[in-house]
PDB file of N, CA and C in Angstrom:
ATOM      1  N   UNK A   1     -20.514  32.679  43.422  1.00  0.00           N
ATOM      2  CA  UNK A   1     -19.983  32.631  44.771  1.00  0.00           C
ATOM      3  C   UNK A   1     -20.895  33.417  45.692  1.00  0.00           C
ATOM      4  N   UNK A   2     -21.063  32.916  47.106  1.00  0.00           N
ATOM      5  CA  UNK A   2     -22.116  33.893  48.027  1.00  0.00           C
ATOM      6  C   UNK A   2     -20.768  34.327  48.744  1.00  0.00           C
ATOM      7  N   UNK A   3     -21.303  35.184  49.400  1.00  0.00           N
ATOM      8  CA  UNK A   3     -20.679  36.015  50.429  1.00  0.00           C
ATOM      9  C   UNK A   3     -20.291  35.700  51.316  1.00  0.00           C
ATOM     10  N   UNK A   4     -20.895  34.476  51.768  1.00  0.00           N
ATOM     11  CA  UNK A   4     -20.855  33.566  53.108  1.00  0.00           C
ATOM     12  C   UNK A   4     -19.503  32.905  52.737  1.00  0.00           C
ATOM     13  N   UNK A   5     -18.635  33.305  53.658  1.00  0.00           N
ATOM     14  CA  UNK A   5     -17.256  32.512  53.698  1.00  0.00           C
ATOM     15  C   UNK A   5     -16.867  31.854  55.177  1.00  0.00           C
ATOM     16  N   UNK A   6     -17.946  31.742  56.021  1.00  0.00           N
ATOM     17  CA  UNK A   6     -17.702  30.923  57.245  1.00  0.00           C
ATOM     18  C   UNK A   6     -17.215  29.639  57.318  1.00  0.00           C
ATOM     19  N   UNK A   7     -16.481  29.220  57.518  1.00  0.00           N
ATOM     20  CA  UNK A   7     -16.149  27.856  57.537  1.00  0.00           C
ATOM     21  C   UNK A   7     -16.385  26.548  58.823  1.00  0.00           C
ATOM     22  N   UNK A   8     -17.352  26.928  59.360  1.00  0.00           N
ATOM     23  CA  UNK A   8     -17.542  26.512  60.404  1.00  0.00           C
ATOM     24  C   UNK A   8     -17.469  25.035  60.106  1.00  0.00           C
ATOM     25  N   UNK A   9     -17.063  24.056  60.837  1.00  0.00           N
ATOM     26  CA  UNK A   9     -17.090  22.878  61.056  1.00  0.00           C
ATOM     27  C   UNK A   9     -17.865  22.064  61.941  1.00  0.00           C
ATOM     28  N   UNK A  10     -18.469  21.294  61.740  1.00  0.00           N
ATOM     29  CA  UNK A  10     -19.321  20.157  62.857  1.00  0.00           C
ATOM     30  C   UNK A  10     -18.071  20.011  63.876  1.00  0.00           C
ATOM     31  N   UNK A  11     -18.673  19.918  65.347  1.00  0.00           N
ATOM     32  CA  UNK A  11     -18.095  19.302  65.948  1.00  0.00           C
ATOM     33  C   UNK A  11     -18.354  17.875  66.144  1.00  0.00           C
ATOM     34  N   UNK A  12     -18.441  16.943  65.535  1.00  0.00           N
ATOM     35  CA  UNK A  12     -18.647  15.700  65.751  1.00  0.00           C
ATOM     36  C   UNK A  12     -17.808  14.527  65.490  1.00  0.00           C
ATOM     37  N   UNK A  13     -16.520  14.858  65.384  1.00  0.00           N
ATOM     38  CA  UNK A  13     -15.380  14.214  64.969  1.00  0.00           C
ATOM     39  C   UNK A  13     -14.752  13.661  66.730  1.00  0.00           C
ATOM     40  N   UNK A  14     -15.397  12.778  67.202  1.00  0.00           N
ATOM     41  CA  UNK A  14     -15.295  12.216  68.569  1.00  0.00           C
ATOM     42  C   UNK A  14     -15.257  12.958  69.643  1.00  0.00           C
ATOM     43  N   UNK A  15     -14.255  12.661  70.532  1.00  0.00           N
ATOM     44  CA  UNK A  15     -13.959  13.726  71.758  1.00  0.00           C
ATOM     45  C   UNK A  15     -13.144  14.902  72.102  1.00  0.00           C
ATOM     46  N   UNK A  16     -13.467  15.689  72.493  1.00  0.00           N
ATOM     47  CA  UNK A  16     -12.379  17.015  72.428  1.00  0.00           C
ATOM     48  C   UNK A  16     -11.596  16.910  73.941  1.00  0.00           C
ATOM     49  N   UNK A  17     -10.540  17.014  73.893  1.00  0.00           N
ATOM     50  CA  UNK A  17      -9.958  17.272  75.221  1.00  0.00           C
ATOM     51  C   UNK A  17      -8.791  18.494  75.012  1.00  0.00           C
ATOM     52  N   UNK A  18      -9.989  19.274  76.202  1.00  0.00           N
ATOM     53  CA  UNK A  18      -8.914  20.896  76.309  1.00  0.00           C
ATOM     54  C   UNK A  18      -7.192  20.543  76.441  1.00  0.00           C
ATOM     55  N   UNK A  19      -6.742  21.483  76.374  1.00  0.00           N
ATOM     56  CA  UNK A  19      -5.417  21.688  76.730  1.00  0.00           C
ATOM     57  C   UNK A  19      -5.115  21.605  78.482  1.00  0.00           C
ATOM     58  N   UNK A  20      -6.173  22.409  79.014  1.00  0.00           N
ATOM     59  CA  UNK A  20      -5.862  21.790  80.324  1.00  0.00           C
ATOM     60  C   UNK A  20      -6.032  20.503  80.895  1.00  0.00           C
ATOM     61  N   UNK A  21      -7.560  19.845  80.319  1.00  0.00           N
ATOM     62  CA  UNK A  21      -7.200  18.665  80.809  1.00  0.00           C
ATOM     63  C   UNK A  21      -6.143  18.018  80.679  1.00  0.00           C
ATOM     64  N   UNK A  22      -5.748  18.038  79.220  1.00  0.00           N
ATOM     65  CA  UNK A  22      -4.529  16.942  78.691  1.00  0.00           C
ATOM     66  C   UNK A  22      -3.548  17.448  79.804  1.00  0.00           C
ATOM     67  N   UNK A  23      -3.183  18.637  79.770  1.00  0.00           N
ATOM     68  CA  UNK A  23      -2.202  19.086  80.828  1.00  0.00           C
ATOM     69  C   UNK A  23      -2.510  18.012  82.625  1.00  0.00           C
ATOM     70  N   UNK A  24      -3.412  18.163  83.127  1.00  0.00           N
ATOM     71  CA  UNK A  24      -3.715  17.253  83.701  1.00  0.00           C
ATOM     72  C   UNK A  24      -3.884  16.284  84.096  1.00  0.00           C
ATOM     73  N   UNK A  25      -4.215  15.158  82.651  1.00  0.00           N
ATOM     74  CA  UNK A  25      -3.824  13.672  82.441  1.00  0.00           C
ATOM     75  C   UNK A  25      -2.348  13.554  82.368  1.00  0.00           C
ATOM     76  N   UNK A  26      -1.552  14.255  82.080  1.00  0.00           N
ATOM     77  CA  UNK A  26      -0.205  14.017  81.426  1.00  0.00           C
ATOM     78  C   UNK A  26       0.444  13.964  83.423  1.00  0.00           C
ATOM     79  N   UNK A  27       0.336  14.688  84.116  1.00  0.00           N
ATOM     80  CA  UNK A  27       0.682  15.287  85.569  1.00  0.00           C
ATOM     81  C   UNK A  27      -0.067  13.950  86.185  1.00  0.00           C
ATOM     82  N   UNK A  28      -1.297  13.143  86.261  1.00  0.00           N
ATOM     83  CA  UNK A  28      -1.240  12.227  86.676  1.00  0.00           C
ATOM     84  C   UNK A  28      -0.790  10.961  86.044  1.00  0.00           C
ATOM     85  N   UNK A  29      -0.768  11.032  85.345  1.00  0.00           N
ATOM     86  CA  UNK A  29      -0.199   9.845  84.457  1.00  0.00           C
ATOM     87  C   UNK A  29       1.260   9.756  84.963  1.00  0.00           C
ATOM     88  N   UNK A  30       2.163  11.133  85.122  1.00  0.00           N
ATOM     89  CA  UNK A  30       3.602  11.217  85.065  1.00  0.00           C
ATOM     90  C   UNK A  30       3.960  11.096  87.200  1.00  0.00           C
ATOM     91  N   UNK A  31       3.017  11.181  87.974  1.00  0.00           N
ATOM     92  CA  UNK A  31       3.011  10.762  89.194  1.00  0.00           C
ATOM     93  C   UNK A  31       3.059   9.173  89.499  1.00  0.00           C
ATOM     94  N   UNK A  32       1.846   8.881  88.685  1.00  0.00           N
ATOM     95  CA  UNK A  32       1.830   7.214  88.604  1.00  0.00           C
ATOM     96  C   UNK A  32       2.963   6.438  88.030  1.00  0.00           C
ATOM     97  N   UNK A  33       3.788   7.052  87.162  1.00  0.00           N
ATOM     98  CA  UNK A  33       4.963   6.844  86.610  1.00  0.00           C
ATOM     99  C   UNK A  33       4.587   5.829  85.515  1.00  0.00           C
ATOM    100  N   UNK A  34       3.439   6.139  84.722  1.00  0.00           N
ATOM    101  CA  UNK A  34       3.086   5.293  83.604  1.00  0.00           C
ATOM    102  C   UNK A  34       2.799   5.785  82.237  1.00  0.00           C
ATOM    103  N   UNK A  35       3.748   5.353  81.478  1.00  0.00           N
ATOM    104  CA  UNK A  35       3.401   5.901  79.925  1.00  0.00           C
ATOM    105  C   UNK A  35       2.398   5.118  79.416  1.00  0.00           C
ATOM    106  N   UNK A  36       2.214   3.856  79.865  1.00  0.00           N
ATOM    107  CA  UNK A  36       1.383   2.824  78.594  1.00  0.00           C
ATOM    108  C   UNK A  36       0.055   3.124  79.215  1.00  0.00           C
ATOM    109  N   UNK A  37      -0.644   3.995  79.615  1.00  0.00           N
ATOM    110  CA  UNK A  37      -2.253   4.019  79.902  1.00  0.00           C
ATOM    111  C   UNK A  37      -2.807   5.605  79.213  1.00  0.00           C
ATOM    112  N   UNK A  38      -3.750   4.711  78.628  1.00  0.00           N
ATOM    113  CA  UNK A  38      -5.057   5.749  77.919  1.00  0.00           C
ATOM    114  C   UNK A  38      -6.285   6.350  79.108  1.00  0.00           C
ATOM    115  N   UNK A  39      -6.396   7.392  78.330  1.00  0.00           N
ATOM    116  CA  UNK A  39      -7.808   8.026  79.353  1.00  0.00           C
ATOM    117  C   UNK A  39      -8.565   7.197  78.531  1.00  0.00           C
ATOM    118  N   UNK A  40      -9.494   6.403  78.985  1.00  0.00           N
ATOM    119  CA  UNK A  40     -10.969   5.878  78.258  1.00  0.00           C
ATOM    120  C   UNK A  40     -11.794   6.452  79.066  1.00  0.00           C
ATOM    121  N   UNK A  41     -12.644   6.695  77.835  1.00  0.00           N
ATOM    122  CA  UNK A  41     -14.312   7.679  78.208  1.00  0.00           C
ATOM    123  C   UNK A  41     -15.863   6.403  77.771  1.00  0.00           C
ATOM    124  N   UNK A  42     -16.230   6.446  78.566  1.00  0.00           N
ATOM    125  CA  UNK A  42     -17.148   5.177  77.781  1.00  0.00           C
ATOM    126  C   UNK A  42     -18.701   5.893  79.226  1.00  0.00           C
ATOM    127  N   UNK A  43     -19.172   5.401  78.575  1.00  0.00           N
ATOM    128  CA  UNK A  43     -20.570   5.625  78.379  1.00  0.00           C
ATOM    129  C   UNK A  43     -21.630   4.551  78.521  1.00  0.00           C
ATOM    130  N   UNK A  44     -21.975   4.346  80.258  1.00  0.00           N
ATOM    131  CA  UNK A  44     -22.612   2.911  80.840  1.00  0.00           C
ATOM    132  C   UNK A  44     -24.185   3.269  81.100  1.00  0.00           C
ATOM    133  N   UNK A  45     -24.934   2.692  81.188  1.00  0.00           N
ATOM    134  CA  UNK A  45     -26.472   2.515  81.500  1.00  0.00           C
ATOM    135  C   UNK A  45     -25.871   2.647  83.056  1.00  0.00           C
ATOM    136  N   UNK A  46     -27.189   3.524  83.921  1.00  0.00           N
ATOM    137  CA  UNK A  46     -27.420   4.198  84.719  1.00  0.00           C
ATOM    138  C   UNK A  46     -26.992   5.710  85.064  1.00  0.00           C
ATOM    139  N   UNK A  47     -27.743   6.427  86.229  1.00  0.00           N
ATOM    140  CA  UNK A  47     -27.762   7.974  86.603  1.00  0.00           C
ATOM    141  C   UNK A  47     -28.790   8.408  86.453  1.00  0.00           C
ATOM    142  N   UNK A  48     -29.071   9.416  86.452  1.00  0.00           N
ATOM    143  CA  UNK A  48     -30.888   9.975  86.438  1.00  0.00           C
ATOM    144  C   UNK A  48     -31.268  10.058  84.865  1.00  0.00           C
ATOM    145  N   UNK A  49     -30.433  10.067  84.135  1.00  0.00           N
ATOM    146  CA  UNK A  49     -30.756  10.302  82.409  1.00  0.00           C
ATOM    147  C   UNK A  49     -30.692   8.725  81.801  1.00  0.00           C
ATOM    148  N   UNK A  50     -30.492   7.705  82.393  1.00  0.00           N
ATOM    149  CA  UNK A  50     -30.290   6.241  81.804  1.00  0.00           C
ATOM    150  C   UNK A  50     -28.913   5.987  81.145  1.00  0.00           C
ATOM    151  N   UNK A  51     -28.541   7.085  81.257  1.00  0.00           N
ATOM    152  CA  UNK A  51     -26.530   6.718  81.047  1.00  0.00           C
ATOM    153  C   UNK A  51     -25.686   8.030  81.719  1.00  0.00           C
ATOM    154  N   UNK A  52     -24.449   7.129  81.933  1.00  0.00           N
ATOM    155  CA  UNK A  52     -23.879   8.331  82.849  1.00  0.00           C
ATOM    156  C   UNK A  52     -21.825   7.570  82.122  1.00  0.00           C
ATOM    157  N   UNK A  53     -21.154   8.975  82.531  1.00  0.00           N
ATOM    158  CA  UNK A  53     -20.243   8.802  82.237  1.00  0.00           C
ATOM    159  C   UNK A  53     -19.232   8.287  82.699  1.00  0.00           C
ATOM    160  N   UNK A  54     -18.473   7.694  82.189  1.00  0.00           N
ATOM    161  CA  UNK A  54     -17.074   6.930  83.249  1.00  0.00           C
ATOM    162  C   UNK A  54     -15.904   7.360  82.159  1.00  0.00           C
ATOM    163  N   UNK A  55     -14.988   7.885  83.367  1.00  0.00           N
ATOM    164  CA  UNK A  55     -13.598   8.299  82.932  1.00  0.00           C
ATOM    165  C   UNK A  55     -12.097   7.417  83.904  1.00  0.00           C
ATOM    166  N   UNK A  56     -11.275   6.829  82.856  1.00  0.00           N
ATOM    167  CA  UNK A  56     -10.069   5.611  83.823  1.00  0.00           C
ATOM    168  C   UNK A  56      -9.499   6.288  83.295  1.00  0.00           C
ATOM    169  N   UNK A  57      -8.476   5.147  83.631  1.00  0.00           N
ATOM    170  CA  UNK A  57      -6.985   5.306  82.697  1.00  0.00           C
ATOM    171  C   UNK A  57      -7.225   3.470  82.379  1.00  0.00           C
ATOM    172  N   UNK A  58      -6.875   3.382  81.299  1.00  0.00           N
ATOM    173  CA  UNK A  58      -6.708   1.734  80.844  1.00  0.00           C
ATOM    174  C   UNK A  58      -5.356   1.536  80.007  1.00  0.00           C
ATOM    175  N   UNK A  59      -4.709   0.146  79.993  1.00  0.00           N
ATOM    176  CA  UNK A  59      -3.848   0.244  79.297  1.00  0.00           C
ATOM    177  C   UNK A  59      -4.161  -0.861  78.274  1.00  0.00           C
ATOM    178  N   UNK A  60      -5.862  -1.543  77.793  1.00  0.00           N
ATOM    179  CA  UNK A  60      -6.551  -2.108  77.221  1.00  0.00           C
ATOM    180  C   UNK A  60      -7.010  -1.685  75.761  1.00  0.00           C
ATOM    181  N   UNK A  61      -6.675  -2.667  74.867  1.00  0.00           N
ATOM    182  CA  UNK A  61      -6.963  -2.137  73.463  1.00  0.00           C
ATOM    183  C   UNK A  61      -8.159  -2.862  73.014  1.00  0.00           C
ATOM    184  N   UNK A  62      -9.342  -2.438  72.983  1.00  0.00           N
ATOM    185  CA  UNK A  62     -10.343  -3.218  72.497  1.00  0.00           C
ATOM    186  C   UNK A  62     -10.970  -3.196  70.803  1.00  0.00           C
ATOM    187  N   UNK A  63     -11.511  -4.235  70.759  1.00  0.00           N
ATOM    188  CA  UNK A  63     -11.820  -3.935  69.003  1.00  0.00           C
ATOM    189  C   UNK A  63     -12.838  -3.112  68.721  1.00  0.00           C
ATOM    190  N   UNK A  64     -12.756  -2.348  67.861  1.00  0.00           N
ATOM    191  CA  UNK A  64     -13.408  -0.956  67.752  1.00  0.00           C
ATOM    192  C   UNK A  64     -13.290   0.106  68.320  1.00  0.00           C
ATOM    193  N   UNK A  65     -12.067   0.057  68.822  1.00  0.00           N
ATOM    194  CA  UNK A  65     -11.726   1.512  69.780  1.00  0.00           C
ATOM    195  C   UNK A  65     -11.566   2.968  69.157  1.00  0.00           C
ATOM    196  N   UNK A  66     -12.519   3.963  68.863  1.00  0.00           N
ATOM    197  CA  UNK A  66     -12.062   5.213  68.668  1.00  0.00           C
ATOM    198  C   UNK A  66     -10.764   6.233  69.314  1.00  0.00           C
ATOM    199  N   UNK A  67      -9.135   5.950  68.928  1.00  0.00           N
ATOM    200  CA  UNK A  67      -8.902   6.957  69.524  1.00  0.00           C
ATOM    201  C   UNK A  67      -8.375   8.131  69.098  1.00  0.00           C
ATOM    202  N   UNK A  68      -8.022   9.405  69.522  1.00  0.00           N
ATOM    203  CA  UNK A  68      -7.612  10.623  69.424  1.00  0.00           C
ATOM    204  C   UNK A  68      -6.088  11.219  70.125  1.00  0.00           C
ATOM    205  N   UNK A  69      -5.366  11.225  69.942  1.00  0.00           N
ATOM    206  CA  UNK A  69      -3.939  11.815  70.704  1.00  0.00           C
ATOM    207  C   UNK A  69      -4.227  13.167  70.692  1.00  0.00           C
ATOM    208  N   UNK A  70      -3.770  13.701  72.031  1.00  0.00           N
ATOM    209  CA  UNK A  70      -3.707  15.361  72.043  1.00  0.00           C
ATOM    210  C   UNK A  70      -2.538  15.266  73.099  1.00  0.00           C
ATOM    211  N   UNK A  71      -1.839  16.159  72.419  1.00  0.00           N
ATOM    212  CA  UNK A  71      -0.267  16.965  73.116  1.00  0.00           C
ATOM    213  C   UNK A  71       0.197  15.555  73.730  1.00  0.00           C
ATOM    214  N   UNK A  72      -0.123  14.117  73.302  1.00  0.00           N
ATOM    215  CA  UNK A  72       0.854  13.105  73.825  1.00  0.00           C
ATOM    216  C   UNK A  72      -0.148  12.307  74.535  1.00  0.00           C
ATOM    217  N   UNK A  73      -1.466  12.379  74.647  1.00  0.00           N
ATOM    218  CA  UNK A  73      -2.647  11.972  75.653  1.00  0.00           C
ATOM    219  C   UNK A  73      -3.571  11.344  74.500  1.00  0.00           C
ATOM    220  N   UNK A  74      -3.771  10.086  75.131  1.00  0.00           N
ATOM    221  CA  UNK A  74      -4.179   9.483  74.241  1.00  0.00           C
ATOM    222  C   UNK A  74      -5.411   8.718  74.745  1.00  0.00           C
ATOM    223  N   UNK A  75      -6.622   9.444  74.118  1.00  0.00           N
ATOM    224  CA  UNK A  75      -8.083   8.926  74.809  1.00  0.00           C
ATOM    225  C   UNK A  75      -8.923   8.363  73.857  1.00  0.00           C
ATOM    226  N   UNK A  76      -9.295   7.415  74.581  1.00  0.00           N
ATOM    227  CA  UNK A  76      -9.974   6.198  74.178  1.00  0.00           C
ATOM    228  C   UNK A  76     -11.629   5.774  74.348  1.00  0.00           C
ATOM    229  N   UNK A  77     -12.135   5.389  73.033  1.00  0.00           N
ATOM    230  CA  UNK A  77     -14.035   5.596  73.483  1.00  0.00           C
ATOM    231  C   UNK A  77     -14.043   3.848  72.540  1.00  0.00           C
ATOM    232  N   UNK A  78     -14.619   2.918  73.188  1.00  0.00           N
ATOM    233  CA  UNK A  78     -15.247   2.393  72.655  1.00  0.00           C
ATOM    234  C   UNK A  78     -16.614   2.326  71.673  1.00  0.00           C
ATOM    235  N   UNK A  79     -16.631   1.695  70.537  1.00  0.00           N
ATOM    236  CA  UNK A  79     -17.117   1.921  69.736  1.00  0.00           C
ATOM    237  C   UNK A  79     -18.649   1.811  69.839  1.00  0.00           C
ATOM    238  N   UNK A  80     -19.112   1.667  71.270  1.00  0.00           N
ATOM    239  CA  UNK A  80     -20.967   1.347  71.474  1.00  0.00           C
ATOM    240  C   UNK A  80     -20.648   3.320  72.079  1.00  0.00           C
ATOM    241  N   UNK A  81     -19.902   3.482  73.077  1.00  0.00           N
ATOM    242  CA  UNK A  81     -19.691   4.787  73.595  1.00  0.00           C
ATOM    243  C   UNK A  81     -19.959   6.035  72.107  1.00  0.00           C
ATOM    244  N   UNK A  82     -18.859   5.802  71.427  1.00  0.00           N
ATOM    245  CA  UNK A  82     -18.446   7.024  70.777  1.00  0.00           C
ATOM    246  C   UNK A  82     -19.580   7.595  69.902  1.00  0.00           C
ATOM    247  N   UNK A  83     -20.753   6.790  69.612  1.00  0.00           N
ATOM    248  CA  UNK A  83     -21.806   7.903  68.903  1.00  0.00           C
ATOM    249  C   UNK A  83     -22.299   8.788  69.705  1.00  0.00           C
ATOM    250  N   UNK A  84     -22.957   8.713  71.185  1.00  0.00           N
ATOM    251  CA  UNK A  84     -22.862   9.083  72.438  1.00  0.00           C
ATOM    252  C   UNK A  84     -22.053  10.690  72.896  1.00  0.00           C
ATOM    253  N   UNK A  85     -20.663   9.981  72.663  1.00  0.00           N
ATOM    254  CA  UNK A  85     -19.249  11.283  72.776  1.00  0.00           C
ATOM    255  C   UNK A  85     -19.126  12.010  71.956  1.00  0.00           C
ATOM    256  N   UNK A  86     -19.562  12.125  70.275  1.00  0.00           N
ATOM    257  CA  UNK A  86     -19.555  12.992  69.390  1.00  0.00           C
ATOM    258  C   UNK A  86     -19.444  14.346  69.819  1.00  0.00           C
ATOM    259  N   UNK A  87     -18.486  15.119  69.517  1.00  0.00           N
ATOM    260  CA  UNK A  87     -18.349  16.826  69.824  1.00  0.00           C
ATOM    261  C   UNK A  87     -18.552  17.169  71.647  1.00  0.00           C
ATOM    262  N   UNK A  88     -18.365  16.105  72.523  1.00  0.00           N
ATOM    263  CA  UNK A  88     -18.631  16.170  73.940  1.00  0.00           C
ATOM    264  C   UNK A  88     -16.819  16.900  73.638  1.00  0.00           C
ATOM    265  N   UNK A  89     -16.639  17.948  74.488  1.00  0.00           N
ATOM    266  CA  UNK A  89     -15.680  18.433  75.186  1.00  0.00           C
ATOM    267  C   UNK A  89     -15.433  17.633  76.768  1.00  0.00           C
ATOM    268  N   UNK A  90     -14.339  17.363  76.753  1.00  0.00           N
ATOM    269  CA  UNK A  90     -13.465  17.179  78.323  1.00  0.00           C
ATOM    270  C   UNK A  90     -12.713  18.167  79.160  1.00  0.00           C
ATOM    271  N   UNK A  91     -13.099  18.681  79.967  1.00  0.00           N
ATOM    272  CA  UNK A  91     -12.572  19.978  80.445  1.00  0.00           C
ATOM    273  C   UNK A  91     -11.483  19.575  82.156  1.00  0.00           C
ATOM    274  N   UNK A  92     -10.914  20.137  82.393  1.00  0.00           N
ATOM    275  CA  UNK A  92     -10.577  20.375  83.742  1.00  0.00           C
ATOM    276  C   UNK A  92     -10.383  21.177  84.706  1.00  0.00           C
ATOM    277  N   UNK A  93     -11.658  21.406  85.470  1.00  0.00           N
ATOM    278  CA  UNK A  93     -12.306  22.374  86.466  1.00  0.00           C
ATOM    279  C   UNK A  93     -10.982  22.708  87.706  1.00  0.00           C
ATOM    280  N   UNK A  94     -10.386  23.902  88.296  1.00  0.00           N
ATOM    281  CA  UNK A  94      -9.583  23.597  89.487  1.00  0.00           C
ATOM    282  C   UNK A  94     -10.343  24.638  90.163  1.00  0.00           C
ATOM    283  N   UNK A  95     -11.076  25.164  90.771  1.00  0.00           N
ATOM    284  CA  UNK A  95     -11.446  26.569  91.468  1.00  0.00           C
ATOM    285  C   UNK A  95     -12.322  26.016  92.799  1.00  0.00           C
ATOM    286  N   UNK A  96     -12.363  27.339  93.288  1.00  0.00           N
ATOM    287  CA  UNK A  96     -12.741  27.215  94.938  1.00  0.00           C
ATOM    288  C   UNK A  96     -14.502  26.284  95.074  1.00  0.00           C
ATOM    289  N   UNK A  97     -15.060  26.312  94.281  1.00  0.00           N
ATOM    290  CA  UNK A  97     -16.058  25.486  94.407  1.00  0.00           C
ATOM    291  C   UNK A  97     -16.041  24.431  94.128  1.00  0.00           C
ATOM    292  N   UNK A  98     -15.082  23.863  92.682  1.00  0.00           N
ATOM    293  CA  UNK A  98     -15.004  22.476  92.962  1.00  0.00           C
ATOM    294  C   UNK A  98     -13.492  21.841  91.735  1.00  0.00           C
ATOM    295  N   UNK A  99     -13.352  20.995  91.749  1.00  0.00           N
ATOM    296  CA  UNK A  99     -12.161  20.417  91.325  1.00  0.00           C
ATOM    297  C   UNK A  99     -12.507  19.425  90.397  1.00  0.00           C
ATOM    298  N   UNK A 100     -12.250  18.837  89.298  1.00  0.00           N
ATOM    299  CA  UNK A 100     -12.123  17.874  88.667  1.00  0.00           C
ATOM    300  C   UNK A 100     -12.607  17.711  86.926  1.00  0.00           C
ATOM    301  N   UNK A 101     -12.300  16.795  86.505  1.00  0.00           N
ATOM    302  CA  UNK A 101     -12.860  16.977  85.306  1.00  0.00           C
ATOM    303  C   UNK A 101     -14.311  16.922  84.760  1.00  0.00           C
ATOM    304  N   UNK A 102     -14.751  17.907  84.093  1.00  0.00           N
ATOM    305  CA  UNK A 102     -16.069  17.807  83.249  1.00  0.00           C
ATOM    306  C   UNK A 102     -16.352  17.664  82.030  1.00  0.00           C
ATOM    307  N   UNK A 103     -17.796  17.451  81.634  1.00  0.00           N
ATOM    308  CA  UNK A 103     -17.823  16.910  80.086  1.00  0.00           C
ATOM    309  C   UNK A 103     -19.043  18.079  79.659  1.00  0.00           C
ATOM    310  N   UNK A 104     -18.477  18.163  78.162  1.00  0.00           N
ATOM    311  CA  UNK A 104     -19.625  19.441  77.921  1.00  0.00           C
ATOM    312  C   UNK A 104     -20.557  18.319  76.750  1.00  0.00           C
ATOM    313  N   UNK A 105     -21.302  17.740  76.719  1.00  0.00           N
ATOM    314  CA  UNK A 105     -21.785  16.979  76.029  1.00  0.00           C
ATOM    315  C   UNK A 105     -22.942  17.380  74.840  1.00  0.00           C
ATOM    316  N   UNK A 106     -22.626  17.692  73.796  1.00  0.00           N
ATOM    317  CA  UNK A 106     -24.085  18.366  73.039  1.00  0.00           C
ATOM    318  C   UNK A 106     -24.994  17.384  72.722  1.00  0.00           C
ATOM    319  N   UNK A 107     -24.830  15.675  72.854  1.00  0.00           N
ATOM    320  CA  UNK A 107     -25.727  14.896  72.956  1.00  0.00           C
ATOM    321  C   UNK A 107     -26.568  14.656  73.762  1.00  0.00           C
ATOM    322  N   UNK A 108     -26.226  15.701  74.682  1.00  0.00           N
ATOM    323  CA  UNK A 108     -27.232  15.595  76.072  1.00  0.00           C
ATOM    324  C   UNK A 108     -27.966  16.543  75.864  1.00  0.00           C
ATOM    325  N   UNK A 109     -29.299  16.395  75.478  1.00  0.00           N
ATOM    326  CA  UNK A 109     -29.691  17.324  75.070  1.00  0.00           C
ATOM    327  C   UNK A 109     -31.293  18.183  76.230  1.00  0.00           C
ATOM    328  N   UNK A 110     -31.145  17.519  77.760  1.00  0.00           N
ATOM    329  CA  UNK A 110     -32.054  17.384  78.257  1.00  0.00           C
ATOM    330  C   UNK A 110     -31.326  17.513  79.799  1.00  0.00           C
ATOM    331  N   UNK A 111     -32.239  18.111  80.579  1.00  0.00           N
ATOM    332  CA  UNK A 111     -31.277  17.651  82.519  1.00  0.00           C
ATOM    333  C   UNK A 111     -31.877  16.339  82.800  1.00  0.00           C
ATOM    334  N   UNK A 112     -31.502  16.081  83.958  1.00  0.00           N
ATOM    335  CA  UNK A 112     -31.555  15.307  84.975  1.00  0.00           C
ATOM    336  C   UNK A 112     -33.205  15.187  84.819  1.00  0.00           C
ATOM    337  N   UNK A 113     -33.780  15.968  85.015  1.00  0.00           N
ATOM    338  CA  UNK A 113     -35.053  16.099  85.538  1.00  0.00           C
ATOM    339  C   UNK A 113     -35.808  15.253  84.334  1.00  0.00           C
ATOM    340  N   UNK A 114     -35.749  15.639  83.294  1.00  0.00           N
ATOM    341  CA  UNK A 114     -36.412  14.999  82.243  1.00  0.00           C
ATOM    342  C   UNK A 114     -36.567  13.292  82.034  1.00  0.00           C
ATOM    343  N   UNK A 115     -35.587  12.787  82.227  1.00  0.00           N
ATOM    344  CA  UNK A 115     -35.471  11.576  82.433  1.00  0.00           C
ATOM    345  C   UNK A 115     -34.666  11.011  81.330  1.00  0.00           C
ATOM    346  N   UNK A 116     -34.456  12.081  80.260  1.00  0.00           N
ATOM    347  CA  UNK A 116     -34.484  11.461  78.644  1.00  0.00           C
ATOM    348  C   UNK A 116     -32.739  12.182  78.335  1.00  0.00           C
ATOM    349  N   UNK A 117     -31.621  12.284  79.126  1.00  0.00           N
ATOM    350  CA  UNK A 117     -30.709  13.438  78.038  1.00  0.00           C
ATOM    351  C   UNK A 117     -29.741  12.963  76.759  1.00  0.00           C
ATOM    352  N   UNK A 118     -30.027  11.769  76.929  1.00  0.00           N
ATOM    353  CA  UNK A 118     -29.444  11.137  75.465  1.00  0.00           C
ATOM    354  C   UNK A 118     -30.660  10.830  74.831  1.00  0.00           C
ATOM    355  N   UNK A 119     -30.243  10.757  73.693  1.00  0.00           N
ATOM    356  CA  UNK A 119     -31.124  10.093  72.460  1.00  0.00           C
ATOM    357  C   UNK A 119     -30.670   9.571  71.603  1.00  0.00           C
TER     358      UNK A 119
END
């Protein structure tokens, strides 16, 4: 036996969505007055890196759909998207500079500037 008892885990088991976001999806979802719609996260050609992100609500089941339930929120990556979304966190920003949801993506491994942040 070594000493090393860390158990760290890959994050690469699809998409993570904080507790606040979900808290968030659940508050618009429950304004719109709709249970039957998914957050889908999918992942289109264009933006300064050659793909950029898109976040709905869909109430569309497509074949190959990766999804994940958290606290009742149920998000959705199509299956060209989700190698892409691997271990990406979904966050939800509220503070005086700016508002809305963000993605912490470890597949992006590059800025804007480079031209290249997926691979």
């Amino acid at each position: 036996m070594t000493a090393d008892t860390t158990t760290e885990v890959p994050v690469t088991d699809g998409i993570i969505l904080t507790d606040g976001a979900a808290s968030k999806v659940k508050t618009l979802l429950e304004s719109e007055g709709r249970d039957d719609l998914s957050l889908r996260v999918a992942v289109q050609p264009g933006g300064c890196s050659g793909l950029r992100y898109q976040l709905f609500f869909d109430d569309r089941s497509l074949d190959g759909d990766v999804v994940k339930d958290f606290d009742g929120v149920s998000v959705v990556t199509d299956r060209m998207s989700a190698p892409y979304l691997g271990g990406a966190t979904i966050d939800f920003v509220d503070t005086i500079e700016k508002q809305g949801f963000t993605i912490d993506n470890p597949n992006a491994t590059g800025s804007c500037a480079c031209g290249d942040s997926f691979h």
